[in-house]
N, C-alpha and C. Protein backbone atom coordinates (compact mmCIF):
# COMPACT_ATOMS: atom_id res chain seq x y z
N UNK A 1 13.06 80.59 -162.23
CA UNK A 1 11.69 80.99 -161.99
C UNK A 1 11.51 81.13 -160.48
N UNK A 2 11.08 82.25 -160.07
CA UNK A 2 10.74 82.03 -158.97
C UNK A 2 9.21 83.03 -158.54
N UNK A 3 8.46 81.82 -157.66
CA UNK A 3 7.16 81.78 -157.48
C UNK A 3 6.86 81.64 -156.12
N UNK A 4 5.72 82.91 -156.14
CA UNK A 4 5.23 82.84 -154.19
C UNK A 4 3.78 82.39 -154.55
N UNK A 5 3.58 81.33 -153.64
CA UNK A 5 2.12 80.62 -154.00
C UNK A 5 1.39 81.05 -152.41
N UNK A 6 0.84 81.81 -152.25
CA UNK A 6 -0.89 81.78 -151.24
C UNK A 6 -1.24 80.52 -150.88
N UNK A 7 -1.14 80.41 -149.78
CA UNK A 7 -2.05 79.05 -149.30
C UNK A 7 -3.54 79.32 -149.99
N UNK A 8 -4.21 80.17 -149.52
CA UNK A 8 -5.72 80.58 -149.91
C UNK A 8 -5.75 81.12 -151.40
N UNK A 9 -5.00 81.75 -151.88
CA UNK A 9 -4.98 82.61 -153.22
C UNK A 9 -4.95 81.30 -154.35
N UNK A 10 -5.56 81.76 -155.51
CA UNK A 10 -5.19 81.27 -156.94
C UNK A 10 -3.70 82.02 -157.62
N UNK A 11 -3.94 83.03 -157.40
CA UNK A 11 -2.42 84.24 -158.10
C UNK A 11 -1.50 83.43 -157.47
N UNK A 12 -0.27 83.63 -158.79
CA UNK A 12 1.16 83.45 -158.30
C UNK A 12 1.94 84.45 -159.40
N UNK A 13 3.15 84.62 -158.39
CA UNK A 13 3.46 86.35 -158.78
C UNK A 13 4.85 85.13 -159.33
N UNK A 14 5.65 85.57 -160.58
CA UNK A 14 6.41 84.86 -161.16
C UNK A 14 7.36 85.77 -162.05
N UNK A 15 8.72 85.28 -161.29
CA UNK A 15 9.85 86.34 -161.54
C UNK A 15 10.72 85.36 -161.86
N UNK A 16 11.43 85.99 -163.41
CA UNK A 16 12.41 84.71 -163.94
C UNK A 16 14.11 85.14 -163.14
N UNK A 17 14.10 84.12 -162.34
CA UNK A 17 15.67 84.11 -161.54
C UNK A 17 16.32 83.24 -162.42
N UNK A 18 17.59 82.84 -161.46
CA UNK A 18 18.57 81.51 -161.73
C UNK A 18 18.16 80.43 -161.46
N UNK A 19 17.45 80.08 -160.14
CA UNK A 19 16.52 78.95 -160.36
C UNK A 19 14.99 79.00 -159.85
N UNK A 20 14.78 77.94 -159.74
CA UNK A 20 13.28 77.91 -159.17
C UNK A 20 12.73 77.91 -157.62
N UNK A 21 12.21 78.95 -156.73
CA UNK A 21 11.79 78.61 -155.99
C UNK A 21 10.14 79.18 -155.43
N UNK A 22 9.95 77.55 -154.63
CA UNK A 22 8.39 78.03 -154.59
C UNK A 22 8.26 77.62 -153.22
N UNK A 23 6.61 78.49 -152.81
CA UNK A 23 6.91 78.91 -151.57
C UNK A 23 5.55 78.90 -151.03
N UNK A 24 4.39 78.27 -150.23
CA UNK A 24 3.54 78.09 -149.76
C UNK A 24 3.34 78.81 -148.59
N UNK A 25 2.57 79.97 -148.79
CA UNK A 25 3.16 80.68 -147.54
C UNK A 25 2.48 80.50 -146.25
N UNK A 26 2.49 80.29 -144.99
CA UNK A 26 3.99 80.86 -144.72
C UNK A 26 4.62 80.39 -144.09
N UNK A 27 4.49 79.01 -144.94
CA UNK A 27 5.12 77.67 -143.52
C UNK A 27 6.35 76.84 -144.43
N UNK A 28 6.21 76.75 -145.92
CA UNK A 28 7.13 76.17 -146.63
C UNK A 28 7.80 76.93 -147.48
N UNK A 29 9.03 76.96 -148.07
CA UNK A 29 9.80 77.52 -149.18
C UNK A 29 10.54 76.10 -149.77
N UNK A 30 10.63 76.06 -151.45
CA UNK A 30 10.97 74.73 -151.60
C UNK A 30 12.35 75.50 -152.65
N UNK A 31 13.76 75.22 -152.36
CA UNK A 31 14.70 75.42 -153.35
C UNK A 31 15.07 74.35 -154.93
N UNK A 32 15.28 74.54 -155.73
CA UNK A 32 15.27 73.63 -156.83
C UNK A 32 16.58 73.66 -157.45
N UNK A 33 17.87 73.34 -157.75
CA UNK A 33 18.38 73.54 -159.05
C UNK A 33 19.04 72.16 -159.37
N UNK A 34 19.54 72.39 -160.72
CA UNK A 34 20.13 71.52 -161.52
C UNK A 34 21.41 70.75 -160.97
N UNK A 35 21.87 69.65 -160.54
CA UNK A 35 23.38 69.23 -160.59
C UNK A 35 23.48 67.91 -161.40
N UNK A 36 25.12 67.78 -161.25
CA UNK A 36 25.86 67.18 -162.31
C UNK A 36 25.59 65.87 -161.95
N UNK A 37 25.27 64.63 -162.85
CA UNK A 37 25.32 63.30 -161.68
C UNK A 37 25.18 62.62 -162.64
N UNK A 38 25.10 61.20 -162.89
CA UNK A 38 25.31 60.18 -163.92
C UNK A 38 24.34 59.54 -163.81
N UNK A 39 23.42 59.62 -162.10
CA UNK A 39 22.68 58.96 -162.16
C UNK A 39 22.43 57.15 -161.91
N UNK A 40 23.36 56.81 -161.69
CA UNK A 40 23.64 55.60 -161.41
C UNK A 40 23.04 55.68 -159.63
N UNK A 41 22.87 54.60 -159.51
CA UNK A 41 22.76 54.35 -157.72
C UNK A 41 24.13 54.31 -157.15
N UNK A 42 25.40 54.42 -157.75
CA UNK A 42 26.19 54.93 -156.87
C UNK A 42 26.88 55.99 -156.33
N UNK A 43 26.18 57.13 -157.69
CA UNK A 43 26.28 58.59 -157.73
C UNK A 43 24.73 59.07 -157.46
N UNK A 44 24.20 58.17 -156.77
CA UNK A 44 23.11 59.26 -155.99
C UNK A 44 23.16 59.12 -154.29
N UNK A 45 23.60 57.54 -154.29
CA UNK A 45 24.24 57.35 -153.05
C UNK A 45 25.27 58.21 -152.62
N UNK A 46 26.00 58.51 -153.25
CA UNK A 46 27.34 59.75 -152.70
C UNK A 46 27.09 60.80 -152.80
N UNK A 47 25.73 61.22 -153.49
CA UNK A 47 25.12 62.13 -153.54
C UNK A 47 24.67 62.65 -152.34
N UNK A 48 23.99 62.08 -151.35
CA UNK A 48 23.29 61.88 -149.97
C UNK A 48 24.44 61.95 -149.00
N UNK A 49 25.41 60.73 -149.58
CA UNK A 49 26.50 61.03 -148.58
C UNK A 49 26.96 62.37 -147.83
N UNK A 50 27.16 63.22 -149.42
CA UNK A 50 27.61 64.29 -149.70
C UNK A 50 27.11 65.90 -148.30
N UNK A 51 25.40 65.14 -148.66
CA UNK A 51 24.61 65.74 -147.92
C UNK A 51 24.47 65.91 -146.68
N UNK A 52 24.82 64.50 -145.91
CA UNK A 52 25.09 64.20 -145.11
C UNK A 52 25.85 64.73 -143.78
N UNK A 53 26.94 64.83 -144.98
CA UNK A 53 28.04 65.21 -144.54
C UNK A 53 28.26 66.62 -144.17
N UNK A 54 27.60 67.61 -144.68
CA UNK A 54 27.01 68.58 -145.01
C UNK A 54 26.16 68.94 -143.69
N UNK A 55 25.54 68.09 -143.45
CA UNK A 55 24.79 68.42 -142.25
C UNK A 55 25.25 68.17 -141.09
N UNK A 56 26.21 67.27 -141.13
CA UNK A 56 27.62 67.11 -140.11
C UNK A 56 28.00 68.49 -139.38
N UNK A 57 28.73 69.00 -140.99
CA UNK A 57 29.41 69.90 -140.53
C UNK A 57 28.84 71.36 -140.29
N UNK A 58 27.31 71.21 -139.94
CA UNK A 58 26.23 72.26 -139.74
C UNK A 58 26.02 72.34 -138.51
N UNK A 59 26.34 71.22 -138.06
CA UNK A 59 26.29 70.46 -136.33
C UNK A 59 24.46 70.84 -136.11
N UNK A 60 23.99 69.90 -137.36
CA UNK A 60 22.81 68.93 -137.07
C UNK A 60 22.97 67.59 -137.20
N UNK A 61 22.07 67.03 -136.09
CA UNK A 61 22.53 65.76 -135.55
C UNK A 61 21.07 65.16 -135.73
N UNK A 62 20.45 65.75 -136.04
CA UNK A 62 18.79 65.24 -135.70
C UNK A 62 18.38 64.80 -137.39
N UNK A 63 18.92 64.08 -138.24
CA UNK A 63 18.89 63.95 -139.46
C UNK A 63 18.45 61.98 -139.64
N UNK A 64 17.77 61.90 -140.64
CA UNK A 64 17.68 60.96 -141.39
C UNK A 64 17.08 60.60 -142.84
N UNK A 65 17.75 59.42 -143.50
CA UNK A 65 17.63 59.40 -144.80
C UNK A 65 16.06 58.57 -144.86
N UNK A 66 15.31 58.55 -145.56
CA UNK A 66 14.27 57.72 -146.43
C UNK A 66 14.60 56.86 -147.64
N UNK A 67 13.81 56.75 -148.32
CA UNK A 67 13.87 55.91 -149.94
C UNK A 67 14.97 56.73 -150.75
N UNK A 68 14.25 58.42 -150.55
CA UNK A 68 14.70 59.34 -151.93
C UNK A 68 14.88 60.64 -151.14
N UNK A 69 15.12 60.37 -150.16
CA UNK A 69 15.06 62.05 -149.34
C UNK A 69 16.00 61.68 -148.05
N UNK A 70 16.77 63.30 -148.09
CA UNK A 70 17.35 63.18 -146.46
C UNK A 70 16.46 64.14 -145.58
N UNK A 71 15.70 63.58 -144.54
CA UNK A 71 15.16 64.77 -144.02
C UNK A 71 15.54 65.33 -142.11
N UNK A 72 15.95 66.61 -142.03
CA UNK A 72 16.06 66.95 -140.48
C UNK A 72 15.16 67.72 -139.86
N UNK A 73 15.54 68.10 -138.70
CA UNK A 73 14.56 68.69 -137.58
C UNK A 73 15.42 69.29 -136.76
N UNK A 74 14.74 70.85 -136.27
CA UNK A 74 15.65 71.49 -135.10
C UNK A 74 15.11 71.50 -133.75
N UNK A 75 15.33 72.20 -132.80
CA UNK A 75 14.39 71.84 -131.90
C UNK A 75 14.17 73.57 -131.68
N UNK A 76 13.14 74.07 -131.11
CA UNK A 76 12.30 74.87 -131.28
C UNK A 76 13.45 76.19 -130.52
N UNK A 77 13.78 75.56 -129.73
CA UNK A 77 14.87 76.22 -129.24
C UNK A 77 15.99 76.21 -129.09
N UNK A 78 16.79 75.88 -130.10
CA UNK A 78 18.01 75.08 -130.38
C UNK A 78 18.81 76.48 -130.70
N UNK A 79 20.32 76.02 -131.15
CA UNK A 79 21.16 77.21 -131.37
C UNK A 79 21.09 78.24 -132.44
N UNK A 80 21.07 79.48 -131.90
CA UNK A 80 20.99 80.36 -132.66
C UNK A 80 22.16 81.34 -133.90
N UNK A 81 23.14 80.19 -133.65
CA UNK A 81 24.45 80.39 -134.43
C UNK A 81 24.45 79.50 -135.73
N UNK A 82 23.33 78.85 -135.78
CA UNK A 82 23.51 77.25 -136.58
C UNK A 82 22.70 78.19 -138.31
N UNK A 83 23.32 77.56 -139.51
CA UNK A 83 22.53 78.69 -140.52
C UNK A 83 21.33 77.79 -140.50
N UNK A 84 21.32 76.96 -139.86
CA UNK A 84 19.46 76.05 -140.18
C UNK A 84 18.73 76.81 -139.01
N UNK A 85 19.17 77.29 -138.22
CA UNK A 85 18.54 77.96 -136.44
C UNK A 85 17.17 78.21 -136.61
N UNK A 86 16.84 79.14 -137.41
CA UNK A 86 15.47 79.68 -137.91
C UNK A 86 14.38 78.85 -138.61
N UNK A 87 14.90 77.83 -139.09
CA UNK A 87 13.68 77.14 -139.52
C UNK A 87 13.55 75.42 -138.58
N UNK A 88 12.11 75.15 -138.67
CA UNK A 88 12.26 73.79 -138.11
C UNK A 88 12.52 72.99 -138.37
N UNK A 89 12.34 72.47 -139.80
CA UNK A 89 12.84 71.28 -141.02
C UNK A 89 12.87 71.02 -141.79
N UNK A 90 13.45 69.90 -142.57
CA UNK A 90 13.45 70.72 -144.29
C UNK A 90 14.04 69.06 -144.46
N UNK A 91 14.29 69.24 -145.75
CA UNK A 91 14.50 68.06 -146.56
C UNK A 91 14.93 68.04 -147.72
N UNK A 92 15.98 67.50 -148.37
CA UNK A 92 16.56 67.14 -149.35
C UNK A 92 16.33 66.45 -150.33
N UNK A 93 15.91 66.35 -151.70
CA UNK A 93 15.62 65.16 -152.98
C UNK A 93 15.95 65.45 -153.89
N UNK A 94 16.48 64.28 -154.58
CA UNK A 94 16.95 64.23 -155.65
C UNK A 94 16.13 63.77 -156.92
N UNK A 95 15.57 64.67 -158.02
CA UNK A 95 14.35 63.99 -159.12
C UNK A 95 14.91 64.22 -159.43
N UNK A 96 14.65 63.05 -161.03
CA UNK A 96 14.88 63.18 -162.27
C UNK A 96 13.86 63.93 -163.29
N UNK A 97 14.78 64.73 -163.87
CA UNK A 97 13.49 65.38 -164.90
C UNK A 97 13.93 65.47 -166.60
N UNK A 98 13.49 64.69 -167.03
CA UNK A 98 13.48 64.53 -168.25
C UNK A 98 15.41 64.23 -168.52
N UNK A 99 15.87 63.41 -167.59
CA UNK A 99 17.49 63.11 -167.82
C UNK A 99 18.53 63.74 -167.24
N UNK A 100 17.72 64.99 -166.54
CA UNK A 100 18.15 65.81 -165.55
C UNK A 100 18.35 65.92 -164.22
N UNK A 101 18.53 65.96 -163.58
CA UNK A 101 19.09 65.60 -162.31
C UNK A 101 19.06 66.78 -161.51
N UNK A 102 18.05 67.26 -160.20
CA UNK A 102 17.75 68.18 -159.69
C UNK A 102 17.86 68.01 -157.90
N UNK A 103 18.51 68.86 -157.63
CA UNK A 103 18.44 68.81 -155.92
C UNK A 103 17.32 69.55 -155.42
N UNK A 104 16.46 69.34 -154.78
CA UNK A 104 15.34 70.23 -154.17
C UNK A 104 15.17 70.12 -152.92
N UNK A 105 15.13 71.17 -152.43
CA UNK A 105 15.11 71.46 -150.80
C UNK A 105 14.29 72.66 -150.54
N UNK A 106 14.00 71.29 -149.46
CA UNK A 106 12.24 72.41 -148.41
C UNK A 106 12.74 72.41 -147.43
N UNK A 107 12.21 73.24 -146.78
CA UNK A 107 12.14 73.34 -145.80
C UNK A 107 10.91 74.29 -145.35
N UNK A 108 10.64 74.44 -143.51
CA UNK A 108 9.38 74.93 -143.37
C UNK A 108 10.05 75.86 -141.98
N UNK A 109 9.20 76.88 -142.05
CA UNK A 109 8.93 78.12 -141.56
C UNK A 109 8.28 78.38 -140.03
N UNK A 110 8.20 77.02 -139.59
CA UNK A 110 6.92 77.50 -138.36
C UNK A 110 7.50 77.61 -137.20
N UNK A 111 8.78 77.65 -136.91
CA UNK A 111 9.38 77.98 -135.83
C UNK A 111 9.83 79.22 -135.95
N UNK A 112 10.19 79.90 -137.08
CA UNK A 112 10.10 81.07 -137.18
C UNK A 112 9.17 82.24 -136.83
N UNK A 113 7.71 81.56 -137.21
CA UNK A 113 6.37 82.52 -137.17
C UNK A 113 6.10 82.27 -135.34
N UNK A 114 6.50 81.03 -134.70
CA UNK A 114 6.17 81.36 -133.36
C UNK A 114 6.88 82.18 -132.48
N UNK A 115 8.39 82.14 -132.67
CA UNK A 115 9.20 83.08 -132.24
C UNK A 115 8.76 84.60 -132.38
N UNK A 116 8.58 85.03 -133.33
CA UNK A 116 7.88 86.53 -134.26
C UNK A 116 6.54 86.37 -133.22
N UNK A 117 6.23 86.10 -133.60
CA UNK A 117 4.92 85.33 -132.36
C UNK A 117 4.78 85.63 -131.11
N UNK A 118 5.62 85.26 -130.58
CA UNK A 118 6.27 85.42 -128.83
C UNK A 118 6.95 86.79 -128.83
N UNK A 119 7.88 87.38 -129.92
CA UNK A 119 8.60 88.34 -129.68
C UNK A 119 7.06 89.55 -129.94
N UNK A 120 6.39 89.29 -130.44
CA UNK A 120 5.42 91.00 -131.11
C UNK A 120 4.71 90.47 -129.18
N UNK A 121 4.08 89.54 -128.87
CA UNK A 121 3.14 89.77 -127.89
C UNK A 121 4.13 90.05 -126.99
N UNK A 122 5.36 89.97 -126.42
CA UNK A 122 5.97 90.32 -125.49
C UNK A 122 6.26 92.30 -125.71
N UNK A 123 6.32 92.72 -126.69
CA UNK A 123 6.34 93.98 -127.49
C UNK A 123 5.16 94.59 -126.66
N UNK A 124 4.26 94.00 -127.23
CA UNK A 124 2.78 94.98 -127.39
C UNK A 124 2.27 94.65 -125.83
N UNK A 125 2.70 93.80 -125.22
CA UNK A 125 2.45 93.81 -123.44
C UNK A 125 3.08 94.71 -122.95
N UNK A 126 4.28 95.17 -123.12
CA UNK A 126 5.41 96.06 -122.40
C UNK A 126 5.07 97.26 -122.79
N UNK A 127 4.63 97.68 -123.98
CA UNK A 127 4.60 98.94 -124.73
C UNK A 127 3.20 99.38 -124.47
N UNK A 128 2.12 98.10 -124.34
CA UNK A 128 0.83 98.49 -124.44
C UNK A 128 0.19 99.05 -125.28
N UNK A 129 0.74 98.83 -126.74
CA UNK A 129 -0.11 98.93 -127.76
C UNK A 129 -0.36 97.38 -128.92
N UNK A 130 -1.60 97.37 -129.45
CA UNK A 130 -1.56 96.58 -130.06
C UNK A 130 -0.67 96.78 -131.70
N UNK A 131 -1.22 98.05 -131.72
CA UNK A 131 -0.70 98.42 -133.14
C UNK A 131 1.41 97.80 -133.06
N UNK A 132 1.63 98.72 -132.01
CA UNK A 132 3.44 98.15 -132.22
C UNK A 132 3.60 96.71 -132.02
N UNK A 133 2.81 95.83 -131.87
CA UNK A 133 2.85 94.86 -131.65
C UNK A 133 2.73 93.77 -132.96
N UNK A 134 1.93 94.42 -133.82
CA UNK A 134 1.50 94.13 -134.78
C UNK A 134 2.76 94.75 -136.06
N UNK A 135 3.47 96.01 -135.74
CA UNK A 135 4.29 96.09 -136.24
C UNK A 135 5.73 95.62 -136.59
N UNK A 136 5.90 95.26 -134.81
CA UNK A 136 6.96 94.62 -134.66
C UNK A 136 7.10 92.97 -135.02
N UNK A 137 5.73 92.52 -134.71
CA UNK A 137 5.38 90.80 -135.77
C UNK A 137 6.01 90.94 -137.01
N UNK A 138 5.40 91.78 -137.94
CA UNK A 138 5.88 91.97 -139.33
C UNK A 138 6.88 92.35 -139.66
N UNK A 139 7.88 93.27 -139.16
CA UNK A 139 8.59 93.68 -138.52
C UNK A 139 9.98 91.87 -138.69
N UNK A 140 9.72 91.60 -137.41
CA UNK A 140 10.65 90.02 -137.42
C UNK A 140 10.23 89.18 -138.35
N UNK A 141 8.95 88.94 -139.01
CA UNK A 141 8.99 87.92 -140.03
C UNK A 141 9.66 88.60 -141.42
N UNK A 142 9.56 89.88 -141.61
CA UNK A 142 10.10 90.05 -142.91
C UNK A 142 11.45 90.07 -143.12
N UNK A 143 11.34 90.53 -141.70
CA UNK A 143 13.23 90.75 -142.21
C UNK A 143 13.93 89.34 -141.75
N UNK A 144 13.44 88.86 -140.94
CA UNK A 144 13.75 87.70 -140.41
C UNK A 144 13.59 86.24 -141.84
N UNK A 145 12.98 86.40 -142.29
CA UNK A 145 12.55 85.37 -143.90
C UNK A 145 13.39 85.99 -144.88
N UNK A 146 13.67 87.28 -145.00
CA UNK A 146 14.40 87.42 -146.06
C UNK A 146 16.10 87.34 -145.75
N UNK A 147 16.39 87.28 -144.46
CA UNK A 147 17.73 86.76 -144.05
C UNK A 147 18.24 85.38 -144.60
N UNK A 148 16.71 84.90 -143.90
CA UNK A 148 16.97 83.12 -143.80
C UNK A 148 16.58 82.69 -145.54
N UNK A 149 15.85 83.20 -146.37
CA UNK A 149 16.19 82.72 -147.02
C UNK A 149 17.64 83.04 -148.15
N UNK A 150 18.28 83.85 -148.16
CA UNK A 150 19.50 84.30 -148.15
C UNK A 150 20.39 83.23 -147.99
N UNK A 151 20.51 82.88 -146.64
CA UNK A 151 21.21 82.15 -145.85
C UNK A 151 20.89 80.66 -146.62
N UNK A 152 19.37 80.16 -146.71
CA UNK A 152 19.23 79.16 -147.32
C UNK A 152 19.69 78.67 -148.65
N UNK A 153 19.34 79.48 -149.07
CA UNK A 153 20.29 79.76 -150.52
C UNK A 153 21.43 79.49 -150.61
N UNK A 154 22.07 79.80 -149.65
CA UNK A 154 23.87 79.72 -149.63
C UNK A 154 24.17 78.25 -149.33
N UNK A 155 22.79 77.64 -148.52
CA UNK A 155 23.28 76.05 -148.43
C UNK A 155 23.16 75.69 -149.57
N UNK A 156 21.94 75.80 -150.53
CA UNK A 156 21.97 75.01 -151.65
C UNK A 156 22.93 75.34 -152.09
N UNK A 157 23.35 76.55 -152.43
CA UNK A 157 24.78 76.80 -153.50
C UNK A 157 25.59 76.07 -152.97
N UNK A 158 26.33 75.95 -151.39
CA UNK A 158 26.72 75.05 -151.07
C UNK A 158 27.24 73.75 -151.76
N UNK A 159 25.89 73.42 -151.27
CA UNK A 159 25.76 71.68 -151.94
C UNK A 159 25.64 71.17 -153.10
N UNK A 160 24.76 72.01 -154.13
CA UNK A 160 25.65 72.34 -155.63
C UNK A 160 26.95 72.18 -156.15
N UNK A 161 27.30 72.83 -155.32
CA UNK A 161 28.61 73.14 -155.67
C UNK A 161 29.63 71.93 -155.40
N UNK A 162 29.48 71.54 -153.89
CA UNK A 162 30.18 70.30 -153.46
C UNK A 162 29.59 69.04 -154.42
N UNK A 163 28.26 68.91 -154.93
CA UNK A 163 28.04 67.37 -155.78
C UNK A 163 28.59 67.89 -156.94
N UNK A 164 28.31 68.99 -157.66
CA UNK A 164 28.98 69.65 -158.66
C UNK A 164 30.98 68.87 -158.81
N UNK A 165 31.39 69.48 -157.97
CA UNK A 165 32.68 69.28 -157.80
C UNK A 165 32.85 67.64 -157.98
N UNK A 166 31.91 66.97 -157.13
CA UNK A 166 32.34 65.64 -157.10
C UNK A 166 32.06 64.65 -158.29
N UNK A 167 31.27 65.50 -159.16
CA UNK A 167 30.67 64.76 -160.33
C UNK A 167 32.19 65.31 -161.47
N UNK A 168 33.19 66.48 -161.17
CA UNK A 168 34.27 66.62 -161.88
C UNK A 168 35.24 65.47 -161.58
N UNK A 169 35.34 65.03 -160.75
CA UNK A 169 36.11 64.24 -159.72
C UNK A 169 35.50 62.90 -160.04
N UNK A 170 34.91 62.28 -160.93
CA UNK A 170 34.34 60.94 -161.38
C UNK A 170 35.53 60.00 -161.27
N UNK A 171 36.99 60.85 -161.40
CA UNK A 171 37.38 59.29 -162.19
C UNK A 171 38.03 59.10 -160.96
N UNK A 172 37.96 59.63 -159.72
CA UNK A 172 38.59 59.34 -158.67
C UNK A 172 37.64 58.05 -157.66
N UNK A 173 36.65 58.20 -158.69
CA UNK A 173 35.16 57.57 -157.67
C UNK A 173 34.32 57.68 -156.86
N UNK A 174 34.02 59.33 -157.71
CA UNK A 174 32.82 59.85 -156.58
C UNK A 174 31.42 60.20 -157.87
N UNK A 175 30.50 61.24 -157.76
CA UNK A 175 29.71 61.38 -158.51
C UNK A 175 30.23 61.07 -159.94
């Protein structure tokens, strides 16, 4: 399922995908899907690990865990090679739903919209129109959001995939 929710609006426009994502616009997008896990506290712990580790090798450093969530932060101007670069922070959880076992990941948008932000008024000063300015805003957020979430996507599959794997790998002593 996937659903774009209006901050201000009642409508939500609802298109059946592979999984679920929902999206508060235009500061949050939340990813959802299913993985493999037993559910025990020591396969949700390696679960996080997993995640962790994950964010290691993303070369984010600005990370920490809670109760039920891993959550990070970029810095506004941080590297632009990194696949998290574009957004400011986001967060990881693991619910149970009805025996099911779901990874969900947010993350939020607002370092994106200031950049788009800075890039249209630097536009429409040089060019001296408002209109290209206004074009070129829309312009970097669209194409710029539909990259990143692309890109975002590929982490969850990612990490799917890696707890996935590790929940095959049980009898070695992991998920």
């Amino acid at each position: 399922m996937f659903q774009i929710k209006p901050l201000l609006s009642a409508k939500t426009l609802a298109v059946t995908v592979r999984q679920q994502l929902n999206m508060t616009f235009p500061f949050v997008v939340e990813f959802e899907q299913d993985i493999k896990t037993t559910g025990d506290t020591a396969s949700v712990l390696n679960i996080y690990t997993i995640i962790q580790t994950y964010l290691k090798s993303k070369s984010v450093d600005d990370f920490y865990k809670t109760e039920n969530t891993i959550k990070f932060k970029n810095t506004l101007f941080g590297s632009s090679t990194n696949v998290f670069a574009i957004i400011n922070k986001g967060e990881f959880e693991i619910v149970e739903y009805n025996g099911k076992y779901k990874l969900k990941y947010r993350f939020y948008f607002l370092r994106h919209f200031i950049i788009s932000k800075i890039m249209s008024i630097i536009f429409g000063v040089v060019s001296q129109q408002v209109g290209f300015a206004v074009v070129v805003f829309f312009g970097f957020v669209i194409i710029n959001f539909l990259i990143s979430l692309v890109r975002q996507q590929g982490v969850m599959n990612d990490l799917v995939y890696n707890i996935d794997e590790a929940y095959r790998n049980r009898g070695n002593g992991n998920c």
